[in-house]
PDB file of N, CA and C in Angstrom:
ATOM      1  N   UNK A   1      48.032 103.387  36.627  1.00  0.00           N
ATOM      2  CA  UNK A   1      49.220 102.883  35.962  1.00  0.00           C
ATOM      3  C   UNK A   1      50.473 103.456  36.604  1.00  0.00           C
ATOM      4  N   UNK A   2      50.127 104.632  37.104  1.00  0.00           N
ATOM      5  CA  UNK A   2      51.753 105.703  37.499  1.00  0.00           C
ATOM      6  C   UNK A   2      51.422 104.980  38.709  1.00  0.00           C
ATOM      7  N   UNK A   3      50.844 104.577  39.624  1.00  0.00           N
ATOM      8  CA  UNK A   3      50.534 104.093  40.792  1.00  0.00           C
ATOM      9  C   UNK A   3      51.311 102.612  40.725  1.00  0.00           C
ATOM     10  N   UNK A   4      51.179 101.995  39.831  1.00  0.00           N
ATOM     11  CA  UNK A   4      51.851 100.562  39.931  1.00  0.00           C
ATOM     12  C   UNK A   4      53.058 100.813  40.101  1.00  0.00           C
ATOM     13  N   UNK A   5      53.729 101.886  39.051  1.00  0.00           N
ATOM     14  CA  UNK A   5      54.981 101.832  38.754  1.00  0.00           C
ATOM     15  C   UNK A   5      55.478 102.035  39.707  1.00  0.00           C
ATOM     16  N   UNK A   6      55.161 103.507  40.369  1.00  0.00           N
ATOM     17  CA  UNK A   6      55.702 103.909  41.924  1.00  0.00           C
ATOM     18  C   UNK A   6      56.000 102.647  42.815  1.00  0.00           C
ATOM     19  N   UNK A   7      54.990 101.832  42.925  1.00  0.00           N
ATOM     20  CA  UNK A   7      54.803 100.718  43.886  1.00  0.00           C
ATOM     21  C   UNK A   7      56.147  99.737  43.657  1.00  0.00           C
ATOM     22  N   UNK A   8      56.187  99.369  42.330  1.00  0.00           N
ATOM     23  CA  UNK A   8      57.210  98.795  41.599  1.00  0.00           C
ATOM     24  C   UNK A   8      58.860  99.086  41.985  1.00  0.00           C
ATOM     25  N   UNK A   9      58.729 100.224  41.592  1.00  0.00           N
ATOM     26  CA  UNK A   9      60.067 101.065  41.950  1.00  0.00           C
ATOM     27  C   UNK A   9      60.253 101.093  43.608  1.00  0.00           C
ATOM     28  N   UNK A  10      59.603 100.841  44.428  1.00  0.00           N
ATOM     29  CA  UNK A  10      59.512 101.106  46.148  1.00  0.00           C
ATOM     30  C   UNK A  10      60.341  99.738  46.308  1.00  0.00           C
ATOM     31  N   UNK A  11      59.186  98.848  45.953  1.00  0.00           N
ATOM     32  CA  UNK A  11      59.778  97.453  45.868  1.00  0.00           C
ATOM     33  C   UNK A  11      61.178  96.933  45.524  1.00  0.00           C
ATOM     34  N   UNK A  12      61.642  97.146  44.328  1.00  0.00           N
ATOM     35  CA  UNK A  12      63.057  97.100  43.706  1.00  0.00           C
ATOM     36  C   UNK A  12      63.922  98.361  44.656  1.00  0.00           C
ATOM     37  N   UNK A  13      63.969  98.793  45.567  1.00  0.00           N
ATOM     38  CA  UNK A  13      64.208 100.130  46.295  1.00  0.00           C
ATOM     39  C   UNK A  13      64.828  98.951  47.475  1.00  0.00           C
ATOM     40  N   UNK A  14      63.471  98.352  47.867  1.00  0.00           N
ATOM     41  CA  UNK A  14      63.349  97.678  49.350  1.00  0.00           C
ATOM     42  C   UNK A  14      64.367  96.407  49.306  1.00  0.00           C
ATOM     43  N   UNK A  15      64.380  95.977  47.780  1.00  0.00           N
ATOM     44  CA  UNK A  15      65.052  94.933  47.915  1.00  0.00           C
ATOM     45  C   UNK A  15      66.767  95.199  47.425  1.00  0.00           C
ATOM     46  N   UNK A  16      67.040  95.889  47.151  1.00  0.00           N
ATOM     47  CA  UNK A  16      68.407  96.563  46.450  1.00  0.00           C
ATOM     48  C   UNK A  16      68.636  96.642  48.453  1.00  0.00           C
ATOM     49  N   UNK A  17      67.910  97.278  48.735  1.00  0.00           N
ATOM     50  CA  UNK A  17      68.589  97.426  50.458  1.00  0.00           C
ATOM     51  C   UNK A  17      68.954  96.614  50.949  1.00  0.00           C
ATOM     52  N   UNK A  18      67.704  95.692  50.962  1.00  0.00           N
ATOM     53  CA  UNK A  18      67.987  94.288  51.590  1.00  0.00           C
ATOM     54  C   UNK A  18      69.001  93.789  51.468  1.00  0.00           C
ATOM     55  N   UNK A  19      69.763  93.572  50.149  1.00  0.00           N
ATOM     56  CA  UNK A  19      70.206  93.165  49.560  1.00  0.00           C
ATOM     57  C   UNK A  19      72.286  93.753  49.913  1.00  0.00           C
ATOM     58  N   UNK A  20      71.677  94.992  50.157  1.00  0.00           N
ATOM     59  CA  UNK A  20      73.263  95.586  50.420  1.00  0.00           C
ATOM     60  C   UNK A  20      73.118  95.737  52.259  1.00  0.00           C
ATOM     61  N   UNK A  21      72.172  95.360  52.888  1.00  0.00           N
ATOM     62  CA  UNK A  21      72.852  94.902  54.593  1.00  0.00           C
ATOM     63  C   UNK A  21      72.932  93.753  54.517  1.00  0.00           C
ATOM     64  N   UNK A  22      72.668  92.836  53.691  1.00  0.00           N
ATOM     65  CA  UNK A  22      73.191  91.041  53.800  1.00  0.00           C
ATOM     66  C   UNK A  22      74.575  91.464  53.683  1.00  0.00           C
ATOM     67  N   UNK A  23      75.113  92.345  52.277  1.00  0.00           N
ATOM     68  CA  UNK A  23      76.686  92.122  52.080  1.00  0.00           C
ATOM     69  C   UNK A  23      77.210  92.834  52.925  1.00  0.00           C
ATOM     70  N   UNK A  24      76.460  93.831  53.632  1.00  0.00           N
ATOM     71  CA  UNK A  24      77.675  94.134  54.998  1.00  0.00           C
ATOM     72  C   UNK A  24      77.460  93.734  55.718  1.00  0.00           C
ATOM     73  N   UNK A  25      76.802  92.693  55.908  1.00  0.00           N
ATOM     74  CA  UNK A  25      76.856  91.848  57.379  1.00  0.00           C
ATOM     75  C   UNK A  25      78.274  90.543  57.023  1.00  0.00           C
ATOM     76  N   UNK A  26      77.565  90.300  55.830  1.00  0.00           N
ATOM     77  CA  UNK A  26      78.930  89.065  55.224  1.00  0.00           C
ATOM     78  C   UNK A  26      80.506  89.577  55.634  1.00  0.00           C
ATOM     79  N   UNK A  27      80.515  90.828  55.432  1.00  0.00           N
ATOM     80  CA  UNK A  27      81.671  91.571  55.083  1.00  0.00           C
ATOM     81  C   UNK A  27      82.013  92.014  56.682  1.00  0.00           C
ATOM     82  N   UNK A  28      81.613  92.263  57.658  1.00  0.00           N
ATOM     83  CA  UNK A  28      81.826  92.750  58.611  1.00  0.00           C
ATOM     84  C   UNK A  28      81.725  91.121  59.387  1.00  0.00           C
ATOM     85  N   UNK A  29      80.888  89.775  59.060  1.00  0.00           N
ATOM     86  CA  UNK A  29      81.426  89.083  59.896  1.00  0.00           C
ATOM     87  C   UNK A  29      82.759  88.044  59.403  1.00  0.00           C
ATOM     88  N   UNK A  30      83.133  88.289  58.514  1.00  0.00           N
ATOM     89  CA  UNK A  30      84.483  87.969  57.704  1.00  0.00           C
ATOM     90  C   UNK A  30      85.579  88.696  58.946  1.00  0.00           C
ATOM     91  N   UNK A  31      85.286  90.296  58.903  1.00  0.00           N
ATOM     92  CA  UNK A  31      86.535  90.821  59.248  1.00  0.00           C
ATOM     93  C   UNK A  31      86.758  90.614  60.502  1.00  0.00           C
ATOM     94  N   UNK A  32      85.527  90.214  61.270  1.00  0.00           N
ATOM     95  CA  UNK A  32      85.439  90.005  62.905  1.00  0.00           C
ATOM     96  C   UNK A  32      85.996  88.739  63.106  1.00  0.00           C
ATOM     97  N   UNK A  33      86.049  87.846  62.653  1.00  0.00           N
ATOM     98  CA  UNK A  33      86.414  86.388  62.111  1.00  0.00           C
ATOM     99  C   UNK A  33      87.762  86.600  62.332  1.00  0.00           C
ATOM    100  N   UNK A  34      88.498  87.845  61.169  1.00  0.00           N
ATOM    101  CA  UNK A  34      89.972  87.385  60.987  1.00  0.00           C
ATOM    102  C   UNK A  34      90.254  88.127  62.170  1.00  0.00           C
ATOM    103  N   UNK A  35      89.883  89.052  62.752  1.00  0.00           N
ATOM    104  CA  UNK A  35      90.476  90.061  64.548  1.00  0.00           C
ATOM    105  C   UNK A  35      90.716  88.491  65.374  1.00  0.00           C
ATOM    106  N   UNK A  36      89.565  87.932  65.470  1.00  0.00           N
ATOM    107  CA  UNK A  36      89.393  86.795  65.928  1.00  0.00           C
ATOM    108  C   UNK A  36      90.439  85.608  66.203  1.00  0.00           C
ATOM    109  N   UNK A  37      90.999  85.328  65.212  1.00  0.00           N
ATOM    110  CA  UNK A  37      91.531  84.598  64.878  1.00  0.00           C
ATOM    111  C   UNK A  37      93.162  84.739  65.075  1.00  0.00           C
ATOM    112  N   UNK A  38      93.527  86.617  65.063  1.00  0.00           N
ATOM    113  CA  UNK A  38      94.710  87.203  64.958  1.00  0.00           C
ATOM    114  C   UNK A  38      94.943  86.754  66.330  1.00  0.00           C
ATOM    115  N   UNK A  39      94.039  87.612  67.220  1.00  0.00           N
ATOM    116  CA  UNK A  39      93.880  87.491  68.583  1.00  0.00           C
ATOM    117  C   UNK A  39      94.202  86.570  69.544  1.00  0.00           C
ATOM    118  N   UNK A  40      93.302  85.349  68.946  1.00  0.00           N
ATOM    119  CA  UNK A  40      93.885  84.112  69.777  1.00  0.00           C
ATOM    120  C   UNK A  40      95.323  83.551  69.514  1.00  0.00           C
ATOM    121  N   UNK A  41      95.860  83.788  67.901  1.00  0.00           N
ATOM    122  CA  UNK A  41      97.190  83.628  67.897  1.00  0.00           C
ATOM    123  C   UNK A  41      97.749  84.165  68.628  1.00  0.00           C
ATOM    124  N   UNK A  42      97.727  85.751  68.718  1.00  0.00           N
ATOM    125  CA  UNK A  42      98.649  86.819  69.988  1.00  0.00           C
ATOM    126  C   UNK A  42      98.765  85.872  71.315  1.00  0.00           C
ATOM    127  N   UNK A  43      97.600  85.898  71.775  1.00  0.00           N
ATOM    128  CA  UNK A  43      97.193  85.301  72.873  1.00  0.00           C
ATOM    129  C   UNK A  43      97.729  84.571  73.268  1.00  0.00           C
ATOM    130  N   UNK A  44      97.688  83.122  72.523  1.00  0.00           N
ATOM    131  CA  UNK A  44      98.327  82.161  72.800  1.00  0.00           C
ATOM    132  C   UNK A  44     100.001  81.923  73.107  1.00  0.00           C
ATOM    133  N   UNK A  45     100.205  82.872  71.689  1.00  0.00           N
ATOM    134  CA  UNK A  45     102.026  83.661  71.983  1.00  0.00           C
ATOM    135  C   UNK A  45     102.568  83.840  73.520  1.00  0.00           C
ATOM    136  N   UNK A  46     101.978  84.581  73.546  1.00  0.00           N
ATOM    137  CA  UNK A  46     101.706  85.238  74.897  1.00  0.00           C
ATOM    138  C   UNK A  46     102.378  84.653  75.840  1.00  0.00           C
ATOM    139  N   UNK A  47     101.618  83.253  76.016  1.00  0.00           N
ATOM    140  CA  UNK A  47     100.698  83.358  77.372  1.00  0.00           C
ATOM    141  C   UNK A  47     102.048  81.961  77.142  1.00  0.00           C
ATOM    142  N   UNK A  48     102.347  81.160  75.900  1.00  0.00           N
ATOM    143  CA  UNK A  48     103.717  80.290  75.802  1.00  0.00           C
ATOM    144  C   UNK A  48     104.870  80.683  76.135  1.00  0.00           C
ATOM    145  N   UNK A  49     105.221  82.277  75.718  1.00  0.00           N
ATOM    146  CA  UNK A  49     106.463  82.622  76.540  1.00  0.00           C
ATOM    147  C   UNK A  49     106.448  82.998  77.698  1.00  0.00           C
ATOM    148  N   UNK A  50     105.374  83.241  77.862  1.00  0.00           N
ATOM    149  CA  UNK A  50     105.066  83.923  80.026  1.00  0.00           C
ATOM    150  C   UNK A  50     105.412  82.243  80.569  1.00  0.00           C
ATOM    151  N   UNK A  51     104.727  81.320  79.924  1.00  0.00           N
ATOM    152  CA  UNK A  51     104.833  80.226  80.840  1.00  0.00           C
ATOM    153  C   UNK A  51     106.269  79.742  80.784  1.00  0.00           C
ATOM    154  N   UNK A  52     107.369  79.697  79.790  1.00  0.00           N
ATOM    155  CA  UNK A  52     108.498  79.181  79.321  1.00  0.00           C
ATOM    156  C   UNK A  52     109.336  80.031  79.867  1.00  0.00           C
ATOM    157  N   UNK A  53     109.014  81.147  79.813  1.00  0.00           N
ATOM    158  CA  UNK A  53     110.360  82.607  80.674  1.00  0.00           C
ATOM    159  C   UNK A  53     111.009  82.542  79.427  1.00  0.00           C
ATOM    160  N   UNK A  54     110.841  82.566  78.275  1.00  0.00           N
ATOM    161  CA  UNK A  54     111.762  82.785  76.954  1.00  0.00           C
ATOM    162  C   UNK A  54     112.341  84.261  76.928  1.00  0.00           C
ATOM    163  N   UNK A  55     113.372  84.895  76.449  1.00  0.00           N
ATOM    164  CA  UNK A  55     113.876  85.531  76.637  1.00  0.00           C
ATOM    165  C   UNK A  55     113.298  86.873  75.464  1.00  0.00           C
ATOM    166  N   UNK A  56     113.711  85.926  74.171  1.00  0.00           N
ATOM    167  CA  UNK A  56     112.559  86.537  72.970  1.00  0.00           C
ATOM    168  C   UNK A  56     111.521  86.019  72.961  1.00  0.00           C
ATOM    169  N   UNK A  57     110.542  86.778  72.457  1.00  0.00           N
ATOM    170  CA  UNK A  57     108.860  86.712  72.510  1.00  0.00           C
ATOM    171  C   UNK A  57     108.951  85.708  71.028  1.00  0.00           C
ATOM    172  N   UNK A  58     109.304  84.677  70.284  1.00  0.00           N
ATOM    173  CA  UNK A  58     109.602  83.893  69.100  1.00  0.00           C
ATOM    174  C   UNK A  58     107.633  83.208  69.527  1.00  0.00           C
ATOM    175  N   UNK A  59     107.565  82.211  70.346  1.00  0.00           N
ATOM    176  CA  UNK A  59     106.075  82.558  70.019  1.00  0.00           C
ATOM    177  C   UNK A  59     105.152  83.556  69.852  1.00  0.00           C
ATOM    178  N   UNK A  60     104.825  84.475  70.939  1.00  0.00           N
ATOM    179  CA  UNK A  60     104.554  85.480  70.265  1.00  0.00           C
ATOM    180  C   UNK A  60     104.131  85.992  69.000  1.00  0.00           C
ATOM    181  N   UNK A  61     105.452  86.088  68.391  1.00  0.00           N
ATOM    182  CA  UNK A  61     105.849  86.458  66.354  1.00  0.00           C
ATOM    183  C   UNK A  61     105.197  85.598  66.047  1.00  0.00           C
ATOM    184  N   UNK A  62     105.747  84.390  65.882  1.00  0.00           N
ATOM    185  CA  UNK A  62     105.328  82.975  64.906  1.00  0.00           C
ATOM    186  C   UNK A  62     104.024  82.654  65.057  1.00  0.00           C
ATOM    187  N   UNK A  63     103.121  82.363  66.320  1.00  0.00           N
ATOM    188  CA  UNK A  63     102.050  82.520  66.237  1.00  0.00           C
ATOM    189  C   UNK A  63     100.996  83.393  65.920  1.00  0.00           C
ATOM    190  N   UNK A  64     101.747  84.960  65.907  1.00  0.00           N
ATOM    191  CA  UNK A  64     100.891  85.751  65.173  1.00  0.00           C
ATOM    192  C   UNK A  64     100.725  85.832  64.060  1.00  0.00           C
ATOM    193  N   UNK A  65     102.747  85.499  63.413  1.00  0.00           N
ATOM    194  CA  UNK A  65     102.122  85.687  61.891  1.00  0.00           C
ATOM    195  C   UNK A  65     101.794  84.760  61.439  1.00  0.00           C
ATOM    196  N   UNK A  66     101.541  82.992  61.896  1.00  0.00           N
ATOM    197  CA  UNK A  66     100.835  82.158  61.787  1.00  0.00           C
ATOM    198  C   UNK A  66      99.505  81.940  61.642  1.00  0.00           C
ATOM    199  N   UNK A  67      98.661  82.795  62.657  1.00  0.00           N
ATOM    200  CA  UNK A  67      97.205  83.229  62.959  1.00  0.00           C
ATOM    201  C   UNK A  67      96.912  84.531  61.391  1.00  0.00           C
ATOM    202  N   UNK A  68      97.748  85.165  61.412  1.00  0.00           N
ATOM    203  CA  UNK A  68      97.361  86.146  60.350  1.00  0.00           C
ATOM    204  C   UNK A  68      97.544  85.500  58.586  1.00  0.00           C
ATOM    205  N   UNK A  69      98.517  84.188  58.153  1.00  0.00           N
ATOM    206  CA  UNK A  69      98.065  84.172  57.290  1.00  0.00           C
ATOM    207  C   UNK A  69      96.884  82.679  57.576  1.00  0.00           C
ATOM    208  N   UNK A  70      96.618  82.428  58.618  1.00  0.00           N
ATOM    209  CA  UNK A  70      95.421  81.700  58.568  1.00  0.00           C
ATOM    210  C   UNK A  70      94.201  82.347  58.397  1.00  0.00           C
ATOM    211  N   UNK A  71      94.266  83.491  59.237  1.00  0.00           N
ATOM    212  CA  UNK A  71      93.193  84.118  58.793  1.00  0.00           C
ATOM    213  C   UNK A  71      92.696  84.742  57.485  1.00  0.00           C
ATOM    214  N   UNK A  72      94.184  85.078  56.631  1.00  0.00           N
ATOM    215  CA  UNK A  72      94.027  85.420  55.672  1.00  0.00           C
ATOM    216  C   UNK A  72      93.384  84.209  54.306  1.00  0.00           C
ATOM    217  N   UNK A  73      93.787  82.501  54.918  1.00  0.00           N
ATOM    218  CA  UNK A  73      93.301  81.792  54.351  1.00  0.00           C
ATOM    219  C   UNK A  73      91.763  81.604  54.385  1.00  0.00           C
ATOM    220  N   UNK A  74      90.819  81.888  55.502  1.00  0.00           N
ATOM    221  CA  UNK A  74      90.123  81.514  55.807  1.00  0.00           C
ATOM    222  C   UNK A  74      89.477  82.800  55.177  1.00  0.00           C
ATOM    223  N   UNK A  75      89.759  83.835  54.810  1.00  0.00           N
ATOM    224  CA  UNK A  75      89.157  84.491  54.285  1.00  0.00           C
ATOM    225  C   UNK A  75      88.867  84.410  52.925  1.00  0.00           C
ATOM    226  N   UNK A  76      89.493  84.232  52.087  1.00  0.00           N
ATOM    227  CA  UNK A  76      89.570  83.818  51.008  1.00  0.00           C
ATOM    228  C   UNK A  76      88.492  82.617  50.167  1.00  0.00           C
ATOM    229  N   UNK A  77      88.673  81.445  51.541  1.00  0.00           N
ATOM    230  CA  UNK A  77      87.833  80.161  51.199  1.00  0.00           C
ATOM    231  C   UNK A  77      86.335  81.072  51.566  1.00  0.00           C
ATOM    232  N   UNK A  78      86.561  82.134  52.206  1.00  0.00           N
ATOM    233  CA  UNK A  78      84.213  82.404  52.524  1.00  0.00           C
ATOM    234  C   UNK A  78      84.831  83.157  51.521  1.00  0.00           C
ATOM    235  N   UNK A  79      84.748  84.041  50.948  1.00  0.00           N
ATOM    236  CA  UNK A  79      85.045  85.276  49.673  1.00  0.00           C
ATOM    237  C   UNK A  79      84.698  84.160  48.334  1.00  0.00           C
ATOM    238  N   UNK A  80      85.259  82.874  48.512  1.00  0.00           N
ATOM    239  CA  UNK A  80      84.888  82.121  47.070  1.00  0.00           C
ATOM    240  C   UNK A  80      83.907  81.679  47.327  1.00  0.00           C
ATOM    241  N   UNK A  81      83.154  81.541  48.371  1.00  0.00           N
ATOM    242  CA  UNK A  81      81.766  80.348  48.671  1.00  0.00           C
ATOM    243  C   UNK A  81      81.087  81.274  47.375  1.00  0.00           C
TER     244      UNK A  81
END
């Protein structure tokens, strides 16, 4: 009987684990997502005023903080799935 229980308890052990590397995988590929996403905004900034010779970096800004609250949208919509 103490033998089941042990077994029991291992089980509910194994799956409580399981269970908490799914949510940090969710959670860590969310945040890689929004780097992601920041990134290519920068990027793109970038690479519009290198080609334009702009004087201020205005893409740059706008596309970053463009990319950041997209990302921040896109986070939100997986957080409610």
């Amino acid at each position: 009987m103490k033998q089941k229980q042990t077994k029991n308890k291992q089980i509910q052990e194994k799956d409580k684990l399981k269970e908490n590397i799914r949510a940090y995988a969710k959670y860590s590929g969310i945040a890689f997502k929004m780097l992601a996403v920041i990134l290519i905004g920068l990027w793109s900034g970038i690479k519009i005023d290198d080609s334009l010779e702009i004087q201020y970096p205005i893409f740059t800004v706008g596309l970053t903080l463009l990319s950041v609250v997209l990302s921040i949208y896109i986070t939100i919509k997986d957080l409610i799935k």
